[in-house]
PDB file of N, CA and C in Angstrom:
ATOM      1  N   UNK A   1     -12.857 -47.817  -8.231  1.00  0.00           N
ATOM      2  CA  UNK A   1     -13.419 -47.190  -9.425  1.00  0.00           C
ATOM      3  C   UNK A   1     -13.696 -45.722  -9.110  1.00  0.00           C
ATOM      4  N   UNK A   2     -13.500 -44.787 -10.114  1.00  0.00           N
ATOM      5  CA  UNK A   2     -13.329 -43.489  -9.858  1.00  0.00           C
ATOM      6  C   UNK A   2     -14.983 -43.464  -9.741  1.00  0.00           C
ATOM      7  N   UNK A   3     -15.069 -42.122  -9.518  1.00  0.00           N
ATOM      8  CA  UNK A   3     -17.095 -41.583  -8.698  1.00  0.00           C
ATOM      9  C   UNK A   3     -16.879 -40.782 -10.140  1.00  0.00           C
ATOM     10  N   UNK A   4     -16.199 -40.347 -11.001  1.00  0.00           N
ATOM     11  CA  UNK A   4     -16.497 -39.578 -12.246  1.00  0.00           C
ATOM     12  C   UNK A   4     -15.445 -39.897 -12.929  1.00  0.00           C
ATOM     13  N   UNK A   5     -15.363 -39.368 -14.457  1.00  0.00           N
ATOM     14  CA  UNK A   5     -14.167 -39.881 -15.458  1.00  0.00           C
ATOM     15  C   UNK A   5     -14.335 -38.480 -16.018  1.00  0.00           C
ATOM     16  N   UNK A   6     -12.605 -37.909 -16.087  1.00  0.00           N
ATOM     17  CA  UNK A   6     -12.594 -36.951 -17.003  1.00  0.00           C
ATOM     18  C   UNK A   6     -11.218 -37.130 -17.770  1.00  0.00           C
ATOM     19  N   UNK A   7     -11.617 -36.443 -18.940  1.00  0.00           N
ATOM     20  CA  UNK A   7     -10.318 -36.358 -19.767  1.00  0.00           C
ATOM     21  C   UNK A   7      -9.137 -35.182 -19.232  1.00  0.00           C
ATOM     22  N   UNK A   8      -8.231 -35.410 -18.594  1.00  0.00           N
ATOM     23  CA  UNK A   8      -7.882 -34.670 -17.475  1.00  0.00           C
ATOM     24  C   UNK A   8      -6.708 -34.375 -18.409  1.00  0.00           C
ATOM     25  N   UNK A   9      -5.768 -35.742 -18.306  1.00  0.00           N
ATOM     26  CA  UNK A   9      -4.979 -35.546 -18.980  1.00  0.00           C
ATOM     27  C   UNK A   9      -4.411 -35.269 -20.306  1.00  0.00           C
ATOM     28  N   UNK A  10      -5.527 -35.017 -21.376  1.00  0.00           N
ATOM     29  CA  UNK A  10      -5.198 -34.780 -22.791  1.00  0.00           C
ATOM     30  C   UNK A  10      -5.122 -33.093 -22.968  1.00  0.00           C
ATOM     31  N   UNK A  11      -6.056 -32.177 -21.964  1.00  0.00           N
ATOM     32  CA  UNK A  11      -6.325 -31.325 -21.864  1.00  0.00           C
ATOM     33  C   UNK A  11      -5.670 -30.332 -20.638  1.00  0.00           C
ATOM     34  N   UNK A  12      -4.502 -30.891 -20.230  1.00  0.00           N
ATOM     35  CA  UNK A  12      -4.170 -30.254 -19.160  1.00  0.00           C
ATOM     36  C   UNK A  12      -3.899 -28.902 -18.698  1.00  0.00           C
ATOM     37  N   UNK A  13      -3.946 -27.868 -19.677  1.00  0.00           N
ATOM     38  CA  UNK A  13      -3.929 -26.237 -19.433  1.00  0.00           C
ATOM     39  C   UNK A  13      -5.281 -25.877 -20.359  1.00  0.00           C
ATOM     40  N   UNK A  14      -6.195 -26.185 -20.217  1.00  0.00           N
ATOM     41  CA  UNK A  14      -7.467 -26.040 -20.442  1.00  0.00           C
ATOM     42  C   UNK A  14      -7.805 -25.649 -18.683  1.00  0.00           C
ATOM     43  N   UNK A  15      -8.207 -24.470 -18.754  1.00  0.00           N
ATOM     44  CA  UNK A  15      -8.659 -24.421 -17.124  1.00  0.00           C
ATOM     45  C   UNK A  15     -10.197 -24.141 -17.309  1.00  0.00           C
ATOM     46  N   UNK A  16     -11.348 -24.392 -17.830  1.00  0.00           N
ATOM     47  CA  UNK A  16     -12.465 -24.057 -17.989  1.00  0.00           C
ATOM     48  C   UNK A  16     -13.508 -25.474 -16.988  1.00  0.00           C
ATOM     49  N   UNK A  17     -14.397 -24.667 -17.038  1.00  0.00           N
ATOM     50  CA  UNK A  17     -15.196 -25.980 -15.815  1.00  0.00           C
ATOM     51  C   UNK A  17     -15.192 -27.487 -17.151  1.00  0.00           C
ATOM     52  N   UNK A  18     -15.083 -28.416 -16.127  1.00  0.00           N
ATOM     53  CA  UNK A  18     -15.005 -30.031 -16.152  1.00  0.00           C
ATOM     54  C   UNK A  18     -16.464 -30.745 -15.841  1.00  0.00           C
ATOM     55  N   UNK A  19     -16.944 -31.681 -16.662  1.00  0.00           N
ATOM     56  CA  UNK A  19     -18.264 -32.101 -16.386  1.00  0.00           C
ATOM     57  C   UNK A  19     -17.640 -33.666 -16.901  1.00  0.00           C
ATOM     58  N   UNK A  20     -18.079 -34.324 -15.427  1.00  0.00           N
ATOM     59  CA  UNK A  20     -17.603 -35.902 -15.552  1.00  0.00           C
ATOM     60  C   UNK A  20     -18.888 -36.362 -15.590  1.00  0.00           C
ATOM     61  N   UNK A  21     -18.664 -38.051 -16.476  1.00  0.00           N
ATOM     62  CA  UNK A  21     -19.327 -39.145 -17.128  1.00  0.00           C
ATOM     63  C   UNK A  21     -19.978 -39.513 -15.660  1.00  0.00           C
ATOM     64  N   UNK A  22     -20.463 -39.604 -15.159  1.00  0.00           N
ATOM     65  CA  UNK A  22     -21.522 -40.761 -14.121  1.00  0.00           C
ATOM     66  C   UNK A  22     -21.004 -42.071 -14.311  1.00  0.00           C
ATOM     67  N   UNK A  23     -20.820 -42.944 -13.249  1.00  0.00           N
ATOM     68  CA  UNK A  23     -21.542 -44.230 -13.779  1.00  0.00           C
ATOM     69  C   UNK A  23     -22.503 -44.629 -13.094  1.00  0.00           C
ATOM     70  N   UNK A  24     -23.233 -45.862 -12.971  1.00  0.00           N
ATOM     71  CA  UNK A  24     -24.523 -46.067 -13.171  1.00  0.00           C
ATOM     72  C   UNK A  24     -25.128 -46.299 -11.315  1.00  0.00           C
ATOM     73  N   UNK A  25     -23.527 -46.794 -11.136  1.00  0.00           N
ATOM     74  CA  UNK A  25     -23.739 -46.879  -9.233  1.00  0.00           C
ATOM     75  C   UNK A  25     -23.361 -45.579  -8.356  1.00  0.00           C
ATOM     76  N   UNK A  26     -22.999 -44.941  -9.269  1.00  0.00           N
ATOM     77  CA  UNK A  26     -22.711 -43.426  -8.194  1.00  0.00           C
ATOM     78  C   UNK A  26     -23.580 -42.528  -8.086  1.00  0.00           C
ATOM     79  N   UNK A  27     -25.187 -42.929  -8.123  1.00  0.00           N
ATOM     80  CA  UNK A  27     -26.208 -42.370  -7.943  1.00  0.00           C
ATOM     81  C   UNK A  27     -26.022 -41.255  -6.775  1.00  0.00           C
ATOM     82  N   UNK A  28     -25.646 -41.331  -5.251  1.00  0.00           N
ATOM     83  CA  UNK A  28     -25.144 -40.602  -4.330  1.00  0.00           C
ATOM     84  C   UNK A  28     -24.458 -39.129  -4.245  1.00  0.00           C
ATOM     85  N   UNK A  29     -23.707 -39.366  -5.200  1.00  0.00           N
ATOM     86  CA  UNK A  29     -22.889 -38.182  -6.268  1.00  0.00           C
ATOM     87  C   UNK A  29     -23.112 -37.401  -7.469  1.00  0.00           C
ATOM     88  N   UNK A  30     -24.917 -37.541  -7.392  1.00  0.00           N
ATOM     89  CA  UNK A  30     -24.951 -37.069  -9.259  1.00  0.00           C
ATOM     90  C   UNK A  30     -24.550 -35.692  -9.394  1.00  0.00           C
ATOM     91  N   UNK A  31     -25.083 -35.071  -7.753  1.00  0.00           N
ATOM     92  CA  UNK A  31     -24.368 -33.864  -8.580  1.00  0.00           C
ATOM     93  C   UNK A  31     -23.001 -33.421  -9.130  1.00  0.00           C
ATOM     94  N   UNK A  32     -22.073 -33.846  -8.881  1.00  0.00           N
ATOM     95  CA  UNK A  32     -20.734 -33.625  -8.941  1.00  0.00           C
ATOM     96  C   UNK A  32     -20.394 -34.214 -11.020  1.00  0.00           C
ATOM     97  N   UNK A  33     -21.488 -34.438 -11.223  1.00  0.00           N
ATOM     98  CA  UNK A  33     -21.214 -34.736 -13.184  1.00  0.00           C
ATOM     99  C   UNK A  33     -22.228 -33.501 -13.326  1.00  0.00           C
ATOM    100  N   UNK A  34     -23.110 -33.418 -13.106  1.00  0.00           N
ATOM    101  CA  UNK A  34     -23.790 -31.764 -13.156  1.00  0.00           C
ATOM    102  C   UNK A  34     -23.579 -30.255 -13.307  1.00  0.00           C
ATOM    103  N   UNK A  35     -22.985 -30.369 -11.823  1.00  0.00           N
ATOM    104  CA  UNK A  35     -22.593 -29.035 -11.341  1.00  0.00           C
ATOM    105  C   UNK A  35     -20.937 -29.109 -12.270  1.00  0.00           C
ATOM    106  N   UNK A  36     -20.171 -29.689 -12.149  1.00  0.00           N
ATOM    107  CA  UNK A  36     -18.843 -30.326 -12.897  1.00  0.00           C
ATOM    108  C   UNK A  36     -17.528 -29.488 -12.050  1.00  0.00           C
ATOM    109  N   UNK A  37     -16.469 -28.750 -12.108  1.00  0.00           N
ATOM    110  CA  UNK A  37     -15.092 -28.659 -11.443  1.00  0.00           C
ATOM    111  C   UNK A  37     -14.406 -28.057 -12.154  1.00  0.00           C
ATOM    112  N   UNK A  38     -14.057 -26.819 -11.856  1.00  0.00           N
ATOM    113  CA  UNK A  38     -12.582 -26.207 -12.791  1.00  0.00           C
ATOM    114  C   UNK A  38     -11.472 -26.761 -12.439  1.00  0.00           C
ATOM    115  N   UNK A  39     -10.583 -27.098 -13.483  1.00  0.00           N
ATOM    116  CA  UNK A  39      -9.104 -27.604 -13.265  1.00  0.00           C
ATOM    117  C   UNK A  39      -8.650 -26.522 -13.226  1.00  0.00           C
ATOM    118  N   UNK A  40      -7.485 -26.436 -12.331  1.00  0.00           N
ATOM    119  CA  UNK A  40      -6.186 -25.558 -12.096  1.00  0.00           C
ATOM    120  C   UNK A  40      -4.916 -26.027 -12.232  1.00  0.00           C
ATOM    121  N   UNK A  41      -3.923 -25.537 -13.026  1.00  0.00           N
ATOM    122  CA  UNK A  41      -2.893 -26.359 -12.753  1.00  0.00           C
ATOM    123  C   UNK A  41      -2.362 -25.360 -11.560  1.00  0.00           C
ATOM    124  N   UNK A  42      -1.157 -26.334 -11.401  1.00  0.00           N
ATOM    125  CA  UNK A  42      -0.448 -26.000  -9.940  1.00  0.00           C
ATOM    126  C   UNK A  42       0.307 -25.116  -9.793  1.00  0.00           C
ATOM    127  N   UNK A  43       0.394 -23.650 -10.762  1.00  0.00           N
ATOM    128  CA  UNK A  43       0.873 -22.885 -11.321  1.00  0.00           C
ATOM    129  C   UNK A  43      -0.121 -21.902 -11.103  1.00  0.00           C
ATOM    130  N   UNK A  44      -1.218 -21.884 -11.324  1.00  0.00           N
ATOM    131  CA  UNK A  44      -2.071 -21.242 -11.028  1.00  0.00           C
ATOM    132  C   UNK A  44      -2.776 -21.084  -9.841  1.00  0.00           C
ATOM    133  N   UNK A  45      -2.429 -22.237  -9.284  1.00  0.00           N
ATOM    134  CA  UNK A  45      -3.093 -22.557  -7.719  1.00  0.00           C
ATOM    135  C   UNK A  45      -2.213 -22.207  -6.712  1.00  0.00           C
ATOM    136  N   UNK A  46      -1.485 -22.126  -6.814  1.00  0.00           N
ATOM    137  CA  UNK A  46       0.053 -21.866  -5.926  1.00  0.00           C
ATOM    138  C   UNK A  46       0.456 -20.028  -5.951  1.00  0.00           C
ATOM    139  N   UNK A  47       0.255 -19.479  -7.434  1.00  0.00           N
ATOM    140  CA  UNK A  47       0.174 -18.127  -7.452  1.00  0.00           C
ATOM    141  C   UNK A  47      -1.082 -17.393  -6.477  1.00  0.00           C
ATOM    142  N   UNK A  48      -2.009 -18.189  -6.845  1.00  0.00           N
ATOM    143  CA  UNK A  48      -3.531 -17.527  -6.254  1.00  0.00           C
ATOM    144  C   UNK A  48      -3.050 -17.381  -4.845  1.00  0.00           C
ATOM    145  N   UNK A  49      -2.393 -18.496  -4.083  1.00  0.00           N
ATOM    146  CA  UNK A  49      -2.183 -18.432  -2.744  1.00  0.00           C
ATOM    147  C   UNK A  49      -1.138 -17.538  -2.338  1.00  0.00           C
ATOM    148  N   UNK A  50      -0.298 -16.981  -3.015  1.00  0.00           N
ATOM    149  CA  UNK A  50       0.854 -16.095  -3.079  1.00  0.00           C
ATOM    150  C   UNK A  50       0.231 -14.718  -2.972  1.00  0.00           C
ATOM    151  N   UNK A  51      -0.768 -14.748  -3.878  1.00  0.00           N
ATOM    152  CA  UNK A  51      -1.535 -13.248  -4.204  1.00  0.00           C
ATOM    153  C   UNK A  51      -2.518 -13.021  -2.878  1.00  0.00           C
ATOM    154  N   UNK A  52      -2.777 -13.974  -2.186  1.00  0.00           N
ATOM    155  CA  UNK A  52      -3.846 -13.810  -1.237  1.00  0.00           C
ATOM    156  C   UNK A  52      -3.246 -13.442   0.059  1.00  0.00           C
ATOM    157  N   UNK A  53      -1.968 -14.008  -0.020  1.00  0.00           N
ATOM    158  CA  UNK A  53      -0.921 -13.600   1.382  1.00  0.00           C
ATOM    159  C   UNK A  53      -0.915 -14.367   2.172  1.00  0.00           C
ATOM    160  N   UNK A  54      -1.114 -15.700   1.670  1.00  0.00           N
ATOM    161  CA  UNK A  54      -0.855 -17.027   2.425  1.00  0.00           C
ATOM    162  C   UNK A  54       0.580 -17.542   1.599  1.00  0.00           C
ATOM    163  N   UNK A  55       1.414 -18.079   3.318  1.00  0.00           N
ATOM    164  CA  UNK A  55       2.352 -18.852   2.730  1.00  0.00           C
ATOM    165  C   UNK A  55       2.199 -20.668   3.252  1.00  0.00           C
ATOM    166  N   UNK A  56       2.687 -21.434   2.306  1.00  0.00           N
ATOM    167  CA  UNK A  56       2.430 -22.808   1.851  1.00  0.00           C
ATOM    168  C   UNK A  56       3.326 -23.342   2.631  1.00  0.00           C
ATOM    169  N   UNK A  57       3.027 -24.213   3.863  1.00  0.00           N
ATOM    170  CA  UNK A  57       3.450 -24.707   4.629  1.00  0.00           C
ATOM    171  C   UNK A  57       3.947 -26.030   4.484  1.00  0.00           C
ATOM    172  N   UNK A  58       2.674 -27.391   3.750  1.00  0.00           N
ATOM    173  CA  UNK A  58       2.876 -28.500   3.185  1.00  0.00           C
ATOM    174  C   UNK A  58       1.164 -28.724   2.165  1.00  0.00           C
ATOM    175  N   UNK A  59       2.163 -29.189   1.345  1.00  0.00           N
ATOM    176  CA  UNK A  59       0.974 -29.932   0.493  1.00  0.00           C
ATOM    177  C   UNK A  59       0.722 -31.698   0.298  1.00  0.00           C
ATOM    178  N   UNK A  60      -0.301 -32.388   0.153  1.00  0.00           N
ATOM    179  CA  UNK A  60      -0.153 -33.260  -0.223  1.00  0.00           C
ATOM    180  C   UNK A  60      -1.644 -33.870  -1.295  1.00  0.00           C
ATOM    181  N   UNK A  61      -1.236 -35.358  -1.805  1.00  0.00           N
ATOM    182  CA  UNK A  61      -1.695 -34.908  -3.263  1.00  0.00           C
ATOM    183  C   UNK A  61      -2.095 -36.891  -2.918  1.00  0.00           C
ATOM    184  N   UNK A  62      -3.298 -36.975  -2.365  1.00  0.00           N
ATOM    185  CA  UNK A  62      -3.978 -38.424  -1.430  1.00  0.00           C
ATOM    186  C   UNK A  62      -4.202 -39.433  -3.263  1.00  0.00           C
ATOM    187  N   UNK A  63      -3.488 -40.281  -2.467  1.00  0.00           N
ATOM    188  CA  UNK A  63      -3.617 -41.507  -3.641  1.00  0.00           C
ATOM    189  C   UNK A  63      -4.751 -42.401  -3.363  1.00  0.00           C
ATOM    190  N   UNK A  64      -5.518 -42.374  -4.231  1.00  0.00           N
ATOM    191  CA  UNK A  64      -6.635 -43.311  -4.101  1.00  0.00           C
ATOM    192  C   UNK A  64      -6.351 -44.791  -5.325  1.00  0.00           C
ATOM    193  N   UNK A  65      -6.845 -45.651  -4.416  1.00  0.00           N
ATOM    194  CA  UNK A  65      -6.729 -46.968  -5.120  1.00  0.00           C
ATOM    195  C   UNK A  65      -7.612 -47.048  -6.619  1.00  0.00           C
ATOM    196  N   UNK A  66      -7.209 -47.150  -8.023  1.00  0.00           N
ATOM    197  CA  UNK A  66      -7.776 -47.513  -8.591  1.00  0.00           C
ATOM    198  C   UNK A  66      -7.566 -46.117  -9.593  1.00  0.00           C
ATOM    199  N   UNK A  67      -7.127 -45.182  -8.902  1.00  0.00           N
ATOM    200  CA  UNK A  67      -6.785 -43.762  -9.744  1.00  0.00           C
ATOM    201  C   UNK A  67      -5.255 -43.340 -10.221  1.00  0.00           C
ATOM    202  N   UNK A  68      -4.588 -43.230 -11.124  1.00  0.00           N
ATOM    203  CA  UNK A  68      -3.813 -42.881 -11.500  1.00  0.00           C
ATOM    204  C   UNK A  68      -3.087 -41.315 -10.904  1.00  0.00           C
ATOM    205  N   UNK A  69      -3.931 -40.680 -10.843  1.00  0.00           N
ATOM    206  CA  UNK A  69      -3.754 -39.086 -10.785  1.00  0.00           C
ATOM    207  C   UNK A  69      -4.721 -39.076  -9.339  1.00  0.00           C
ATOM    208  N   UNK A  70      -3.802 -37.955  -8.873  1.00  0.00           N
ATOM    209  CA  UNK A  70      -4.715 -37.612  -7.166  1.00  0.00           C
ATOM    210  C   UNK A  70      -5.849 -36.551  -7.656  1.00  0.00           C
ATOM    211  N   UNK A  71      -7.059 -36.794  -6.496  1.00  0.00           N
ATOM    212  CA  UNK A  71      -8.049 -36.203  -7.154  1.00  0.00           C
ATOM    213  C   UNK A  71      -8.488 -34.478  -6.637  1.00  0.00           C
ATOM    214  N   UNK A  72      -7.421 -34.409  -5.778  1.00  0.00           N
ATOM    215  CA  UNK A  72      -6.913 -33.144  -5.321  1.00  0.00           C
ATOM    216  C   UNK A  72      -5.577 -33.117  -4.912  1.00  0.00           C
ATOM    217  N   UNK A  73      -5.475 -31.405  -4.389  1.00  0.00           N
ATOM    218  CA  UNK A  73      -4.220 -31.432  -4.028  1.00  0.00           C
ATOM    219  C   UNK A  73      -4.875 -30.336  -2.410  1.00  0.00           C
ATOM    220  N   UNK A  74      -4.186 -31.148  -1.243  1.00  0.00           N
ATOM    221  CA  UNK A  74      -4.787 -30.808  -0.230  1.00  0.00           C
ATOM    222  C   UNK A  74      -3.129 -29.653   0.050  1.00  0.00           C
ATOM    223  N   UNK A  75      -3.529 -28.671   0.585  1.00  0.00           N
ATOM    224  CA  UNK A  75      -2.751 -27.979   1.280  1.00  0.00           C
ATOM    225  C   UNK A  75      -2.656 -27.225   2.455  1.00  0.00           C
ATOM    226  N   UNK A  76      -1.853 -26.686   3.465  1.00  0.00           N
ATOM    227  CA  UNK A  76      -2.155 -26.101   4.425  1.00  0.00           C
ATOM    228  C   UNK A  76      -1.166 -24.759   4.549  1.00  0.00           C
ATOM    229  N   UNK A  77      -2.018 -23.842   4.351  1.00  0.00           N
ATOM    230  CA  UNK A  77      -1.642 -22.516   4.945  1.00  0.00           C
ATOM    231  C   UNK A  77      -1.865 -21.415   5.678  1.00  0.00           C
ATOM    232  N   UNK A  78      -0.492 -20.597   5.995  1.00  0.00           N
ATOM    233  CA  UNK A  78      -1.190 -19.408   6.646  1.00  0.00           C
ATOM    234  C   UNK A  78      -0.368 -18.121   5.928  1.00  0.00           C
ATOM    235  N   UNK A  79      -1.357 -16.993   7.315  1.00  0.00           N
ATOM    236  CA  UNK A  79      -1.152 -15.946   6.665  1.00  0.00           C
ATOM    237  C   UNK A  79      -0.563 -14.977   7.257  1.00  0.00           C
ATOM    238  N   UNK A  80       0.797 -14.502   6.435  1.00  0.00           N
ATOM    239  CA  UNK A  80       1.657 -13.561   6.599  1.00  0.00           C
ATOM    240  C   UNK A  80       1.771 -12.251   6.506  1.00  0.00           C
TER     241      UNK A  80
END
């Protein structure tokens, strides 16, 4: 079971901060429905790293059981 629920996918080039639903056992995590998460698409996240003068070595994008969509996208770079 996901630790927050957002409407991720109806809204997907909406890049403005994200504030996820709680549920009732993820007490541990409240802040993360609080404080909430800007989405980026991968277009935007990939330029930022271009502009900064890092080049993109590998990415990967961790599947969690029970989630459809990865809840990041982990990457590793350096700088040129």
């Amino acid at each position: 079971m996901p630790l927050a629920t957002y409407e991720a996918i109806a809204d997907w080039y909406d890049q403005s901060i994200r504030r996820g639903t709680l549920l009732p056992r993820e007490q541990l995590v409240a802040a993360a429905g609080q404080v909430g998460a800007y989405h980026r698409t991968l277009g935007t996240s990939l330029s930022a790293f271009w502009q900064a003068g890092l080049l993109l070595e590998s990415a990967v994008e961790p599947q969690l059981e029970g989630r459809e969509e990865p809840p990041v996208l982990v990457v590793r770079c350096r700088r040129v």
